[in-house]
PDB file of N, CA and C in Angstrom:
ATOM      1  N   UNK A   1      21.525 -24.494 -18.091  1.00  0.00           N
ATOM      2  CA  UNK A   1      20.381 -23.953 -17.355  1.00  0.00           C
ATOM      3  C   UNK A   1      19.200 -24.909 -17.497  1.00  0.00           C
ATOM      4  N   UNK A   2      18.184 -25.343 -16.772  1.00  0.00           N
ATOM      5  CA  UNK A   2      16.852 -26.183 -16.486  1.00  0.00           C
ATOM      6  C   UNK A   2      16.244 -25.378 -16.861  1.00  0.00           C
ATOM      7  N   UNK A   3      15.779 -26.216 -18.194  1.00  0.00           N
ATOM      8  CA  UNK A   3      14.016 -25.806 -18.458  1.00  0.00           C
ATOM      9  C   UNK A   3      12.943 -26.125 -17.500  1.00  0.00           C
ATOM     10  N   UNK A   4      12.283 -24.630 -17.738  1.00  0.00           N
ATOM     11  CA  UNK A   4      10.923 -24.871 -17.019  1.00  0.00           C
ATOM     12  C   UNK A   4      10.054 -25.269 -17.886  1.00  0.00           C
ATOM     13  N   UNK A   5       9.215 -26.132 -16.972  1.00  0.00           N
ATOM     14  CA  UNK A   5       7.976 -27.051 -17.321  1.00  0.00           C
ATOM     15  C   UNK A   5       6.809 -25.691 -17.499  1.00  0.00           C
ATOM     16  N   UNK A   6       5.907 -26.184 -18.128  1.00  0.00           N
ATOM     17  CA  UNK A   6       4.854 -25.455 -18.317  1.00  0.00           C
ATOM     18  C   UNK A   6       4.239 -25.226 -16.743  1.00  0.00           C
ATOM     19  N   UNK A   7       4.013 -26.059 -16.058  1.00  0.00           N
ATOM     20  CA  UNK A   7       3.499 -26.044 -14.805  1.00  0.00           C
ATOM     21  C   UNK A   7       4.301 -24.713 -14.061  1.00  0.00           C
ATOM     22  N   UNK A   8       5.868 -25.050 -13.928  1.00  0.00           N
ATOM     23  CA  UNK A   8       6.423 -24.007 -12.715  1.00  0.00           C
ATOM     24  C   UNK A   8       6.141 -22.638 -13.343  1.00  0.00           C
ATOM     25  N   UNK A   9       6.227 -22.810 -14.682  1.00  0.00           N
ATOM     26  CA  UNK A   9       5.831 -21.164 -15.453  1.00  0.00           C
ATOM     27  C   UNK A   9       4.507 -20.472 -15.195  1.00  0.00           C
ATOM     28  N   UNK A  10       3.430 -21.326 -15.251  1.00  0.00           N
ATOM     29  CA  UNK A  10       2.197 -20.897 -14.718  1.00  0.00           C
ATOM     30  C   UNK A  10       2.581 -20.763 -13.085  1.00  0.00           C
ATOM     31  N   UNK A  11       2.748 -22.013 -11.969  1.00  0.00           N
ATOM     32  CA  UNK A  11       3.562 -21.356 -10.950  1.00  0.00           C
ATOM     33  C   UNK A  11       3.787 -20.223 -10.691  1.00  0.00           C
ATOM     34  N   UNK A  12       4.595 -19.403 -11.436  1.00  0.00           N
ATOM     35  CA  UNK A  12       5.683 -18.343 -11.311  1.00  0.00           C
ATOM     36  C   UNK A  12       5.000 -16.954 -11.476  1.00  0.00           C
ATOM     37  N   UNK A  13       4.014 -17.048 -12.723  1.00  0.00           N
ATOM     38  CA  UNK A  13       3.476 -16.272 -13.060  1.00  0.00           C
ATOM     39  C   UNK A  13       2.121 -15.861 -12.033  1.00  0.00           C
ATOM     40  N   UNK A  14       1.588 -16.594 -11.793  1.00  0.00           N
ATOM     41  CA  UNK A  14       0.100 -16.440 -10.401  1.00  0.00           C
ATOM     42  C   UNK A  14       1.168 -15.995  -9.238  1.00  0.00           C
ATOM     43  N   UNK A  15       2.107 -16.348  -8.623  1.00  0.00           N
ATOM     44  CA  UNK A  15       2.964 -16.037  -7.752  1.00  0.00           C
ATOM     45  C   UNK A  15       3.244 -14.631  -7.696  1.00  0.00           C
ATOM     46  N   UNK A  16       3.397 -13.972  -9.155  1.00  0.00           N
ATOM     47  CA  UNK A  16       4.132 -12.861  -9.139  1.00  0.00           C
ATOM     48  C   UNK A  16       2.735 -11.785  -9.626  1.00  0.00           C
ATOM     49  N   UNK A  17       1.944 -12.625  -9.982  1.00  0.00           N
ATOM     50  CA  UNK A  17       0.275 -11.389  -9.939  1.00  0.00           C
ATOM     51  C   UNK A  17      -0.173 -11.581  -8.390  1.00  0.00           C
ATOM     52  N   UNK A  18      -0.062 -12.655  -7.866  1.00  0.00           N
ATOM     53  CA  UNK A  18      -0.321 -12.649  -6.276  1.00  0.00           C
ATOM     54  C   UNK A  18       0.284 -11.131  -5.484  1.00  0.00           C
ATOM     55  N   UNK A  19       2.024 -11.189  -5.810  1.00  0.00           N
ATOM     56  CA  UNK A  19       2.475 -10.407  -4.862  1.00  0.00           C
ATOM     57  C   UNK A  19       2.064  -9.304  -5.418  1.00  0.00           C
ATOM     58  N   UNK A  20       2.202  -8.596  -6.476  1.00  0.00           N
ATOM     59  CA  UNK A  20       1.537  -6.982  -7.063  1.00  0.00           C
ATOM     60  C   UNK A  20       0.135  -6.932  -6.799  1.00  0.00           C
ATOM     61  N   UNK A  21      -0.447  -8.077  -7.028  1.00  0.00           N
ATOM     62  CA  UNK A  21      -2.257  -7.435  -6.320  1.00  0.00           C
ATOM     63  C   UNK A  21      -1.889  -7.109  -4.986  1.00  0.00           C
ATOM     64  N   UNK A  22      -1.115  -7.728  -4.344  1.00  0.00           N
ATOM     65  CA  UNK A  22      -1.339  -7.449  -2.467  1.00  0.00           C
ATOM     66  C   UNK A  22      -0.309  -5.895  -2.723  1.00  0.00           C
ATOM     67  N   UNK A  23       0.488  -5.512  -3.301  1.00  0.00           N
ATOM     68  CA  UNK A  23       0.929  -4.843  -3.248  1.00  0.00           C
ATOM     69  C   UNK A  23      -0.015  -3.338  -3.397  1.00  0.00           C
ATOM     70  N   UNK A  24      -0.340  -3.613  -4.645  1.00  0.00           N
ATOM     71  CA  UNK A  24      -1.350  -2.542  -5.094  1.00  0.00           C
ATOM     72  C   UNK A  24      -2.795  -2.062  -4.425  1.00  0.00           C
ATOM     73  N   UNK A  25      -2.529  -3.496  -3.458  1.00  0.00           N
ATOM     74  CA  UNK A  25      -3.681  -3.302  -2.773  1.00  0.00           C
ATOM     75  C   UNK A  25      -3.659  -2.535  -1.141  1.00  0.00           C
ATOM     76  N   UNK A  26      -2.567  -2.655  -1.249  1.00  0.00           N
ATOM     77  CA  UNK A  26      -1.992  -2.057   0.447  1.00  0.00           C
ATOM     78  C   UNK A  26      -1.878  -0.954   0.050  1.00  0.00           C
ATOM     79  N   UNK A  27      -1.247  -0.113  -1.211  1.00  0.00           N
ATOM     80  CA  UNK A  27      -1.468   1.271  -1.080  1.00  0.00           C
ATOM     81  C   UNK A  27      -2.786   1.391  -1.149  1.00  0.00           C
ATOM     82  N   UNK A  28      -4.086   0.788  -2.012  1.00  0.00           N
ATOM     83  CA  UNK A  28      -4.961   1.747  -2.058  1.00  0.00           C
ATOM     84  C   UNK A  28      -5.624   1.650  -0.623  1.00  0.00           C
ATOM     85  N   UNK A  29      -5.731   0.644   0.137  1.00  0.00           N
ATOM     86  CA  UNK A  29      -6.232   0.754   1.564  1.00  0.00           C
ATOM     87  C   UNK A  29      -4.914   1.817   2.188  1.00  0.00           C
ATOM     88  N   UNK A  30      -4.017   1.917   1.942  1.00  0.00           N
ATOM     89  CA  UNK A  30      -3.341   3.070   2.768  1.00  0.00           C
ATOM     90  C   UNK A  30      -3.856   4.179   2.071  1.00  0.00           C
ATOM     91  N   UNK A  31      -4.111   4.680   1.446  1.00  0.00           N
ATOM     92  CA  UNK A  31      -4.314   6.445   0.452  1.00  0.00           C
ATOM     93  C   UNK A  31      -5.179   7.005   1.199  1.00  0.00           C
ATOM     94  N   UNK A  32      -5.967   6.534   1.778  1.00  0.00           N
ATOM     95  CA  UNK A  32      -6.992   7.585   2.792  1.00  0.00           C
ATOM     96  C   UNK A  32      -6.238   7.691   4.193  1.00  0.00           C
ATOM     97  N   UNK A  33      -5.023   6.794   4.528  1.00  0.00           N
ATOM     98  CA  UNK A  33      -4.605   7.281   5.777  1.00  0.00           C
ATOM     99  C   UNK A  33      -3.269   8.287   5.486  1.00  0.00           C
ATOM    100  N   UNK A  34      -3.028   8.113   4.251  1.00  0.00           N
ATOM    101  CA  UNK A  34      -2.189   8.962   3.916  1.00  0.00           C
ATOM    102  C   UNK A  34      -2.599  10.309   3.109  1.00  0.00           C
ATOM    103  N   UNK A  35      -3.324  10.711   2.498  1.00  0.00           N
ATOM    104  CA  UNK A  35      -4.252  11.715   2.612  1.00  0.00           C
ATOM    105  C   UNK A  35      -4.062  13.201   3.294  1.00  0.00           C
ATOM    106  N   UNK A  36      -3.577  13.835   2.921  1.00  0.00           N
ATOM    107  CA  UNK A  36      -3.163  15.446   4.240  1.00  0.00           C
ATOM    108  C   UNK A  36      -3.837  16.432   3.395  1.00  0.00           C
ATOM    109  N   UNK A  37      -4.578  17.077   4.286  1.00  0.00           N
ATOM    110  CA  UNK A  37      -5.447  18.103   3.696  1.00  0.00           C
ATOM    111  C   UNK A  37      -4.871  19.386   4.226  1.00  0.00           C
ATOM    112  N   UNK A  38      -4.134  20.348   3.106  1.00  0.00           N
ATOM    113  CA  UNK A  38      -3.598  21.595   3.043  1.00  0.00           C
ATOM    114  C   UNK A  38      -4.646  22.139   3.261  1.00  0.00           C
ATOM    115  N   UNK A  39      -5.410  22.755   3.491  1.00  0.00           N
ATOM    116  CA  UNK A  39      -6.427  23.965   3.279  1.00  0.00           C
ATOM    117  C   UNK A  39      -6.962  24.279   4.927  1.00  0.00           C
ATOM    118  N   UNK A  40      -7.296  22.831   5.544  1.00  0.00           N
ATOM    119  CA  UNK A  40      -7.448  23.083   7.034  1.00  0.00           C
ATOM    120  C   UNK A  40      -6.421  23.721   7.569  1.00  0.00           C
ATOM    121  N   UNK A  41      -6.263  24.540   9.005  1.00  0.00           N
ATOM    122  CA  UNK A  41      -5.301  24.932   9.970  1.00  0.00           C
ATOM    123  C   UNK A  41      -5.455  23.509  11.145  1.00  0.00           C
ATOM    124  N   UNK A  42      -4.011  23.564  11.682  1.00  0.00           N
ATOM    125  CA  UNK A  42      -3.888  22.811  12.621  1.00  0.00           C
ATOM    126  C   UNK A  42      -4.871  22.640  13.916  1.00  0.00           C
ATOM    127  N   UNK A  43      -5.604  21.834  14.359  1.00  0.00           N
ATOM    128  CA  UNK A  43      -6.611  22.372  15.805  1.00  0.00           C
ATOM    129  C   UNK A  43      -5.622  21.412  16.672  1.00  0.00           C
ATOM    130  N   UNK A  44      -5.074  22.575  17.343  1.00  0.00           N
ATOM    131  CA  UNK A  44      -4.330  22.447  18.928  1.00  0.00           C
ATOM    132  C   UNK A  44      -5.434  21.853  19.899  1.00  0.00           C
ATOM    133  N   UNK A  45      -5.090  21.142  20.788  1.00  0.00           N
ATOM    134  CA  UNK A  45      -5.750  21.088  22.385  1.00  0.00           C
ATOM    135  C   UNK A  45      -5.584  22.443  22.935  1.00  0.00           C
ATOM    136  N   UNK A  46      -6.789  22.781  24.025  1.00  0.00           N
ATOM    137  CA  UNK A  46      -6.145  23.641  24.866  1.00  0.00           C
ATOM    138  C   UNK A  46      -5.411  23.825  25.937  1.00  0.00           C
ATOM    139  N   UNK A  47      -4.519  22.818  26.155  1.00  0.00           N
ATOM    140  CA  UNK A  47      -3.699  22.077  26.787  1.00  0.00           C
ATOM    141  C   UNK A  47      -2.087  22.831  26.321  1.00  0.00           C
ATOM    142  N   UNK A  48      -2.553  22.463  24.931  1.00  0.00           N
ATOM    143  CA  UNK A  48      -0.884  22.884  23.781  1.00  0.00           C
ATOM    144  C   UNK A  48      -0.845  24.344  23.728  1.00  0.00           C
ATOM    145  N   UNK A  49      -1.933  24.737  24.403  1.00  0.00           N
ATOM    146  CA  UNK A  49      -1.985  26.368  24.000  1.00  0.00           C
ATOM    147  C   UNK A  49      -1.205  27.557  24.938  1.00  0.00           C
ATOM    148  N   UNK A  50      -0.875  26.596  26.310  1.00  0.00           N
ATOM    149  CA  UNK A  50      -0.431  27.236  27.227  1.00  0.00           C
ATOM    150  C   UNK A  50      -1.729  28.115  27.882  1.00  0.00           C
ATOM    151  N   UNK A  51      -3.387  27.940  27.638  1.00  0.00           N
ATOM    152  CA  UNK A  51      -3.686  28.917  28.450  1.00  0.00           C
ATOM    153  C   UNK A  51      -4.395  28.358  29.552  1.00  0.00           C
TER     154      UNK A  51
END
């Protein structure tokens, strides 16, 4: 097996905090679109209402 150099290890390591920040970061910009509030009732059009 090839040793890694100090370099590709630092490499490897910023690489792999790169992808979990973007990761961690896409849920928290998603959590407010994902977000469902139980307590409201549904508001229909009055279109959907049939009247």
């Amino acid at each position: 097996m090839r040793q890694l150099t100090i370099g590709a290890l630092i490499g490897r390591a910023l690489l792999a905090l790169v992808l979990v920040s973007a990761l961690v970061g896409a849920v928290l910009l998603a959590r407010p679109a994902l977000d469902v509030e139980h307590g409201s009732p549904a508001v229909t059009p009055e279109a959907a209402e049939g009247s």
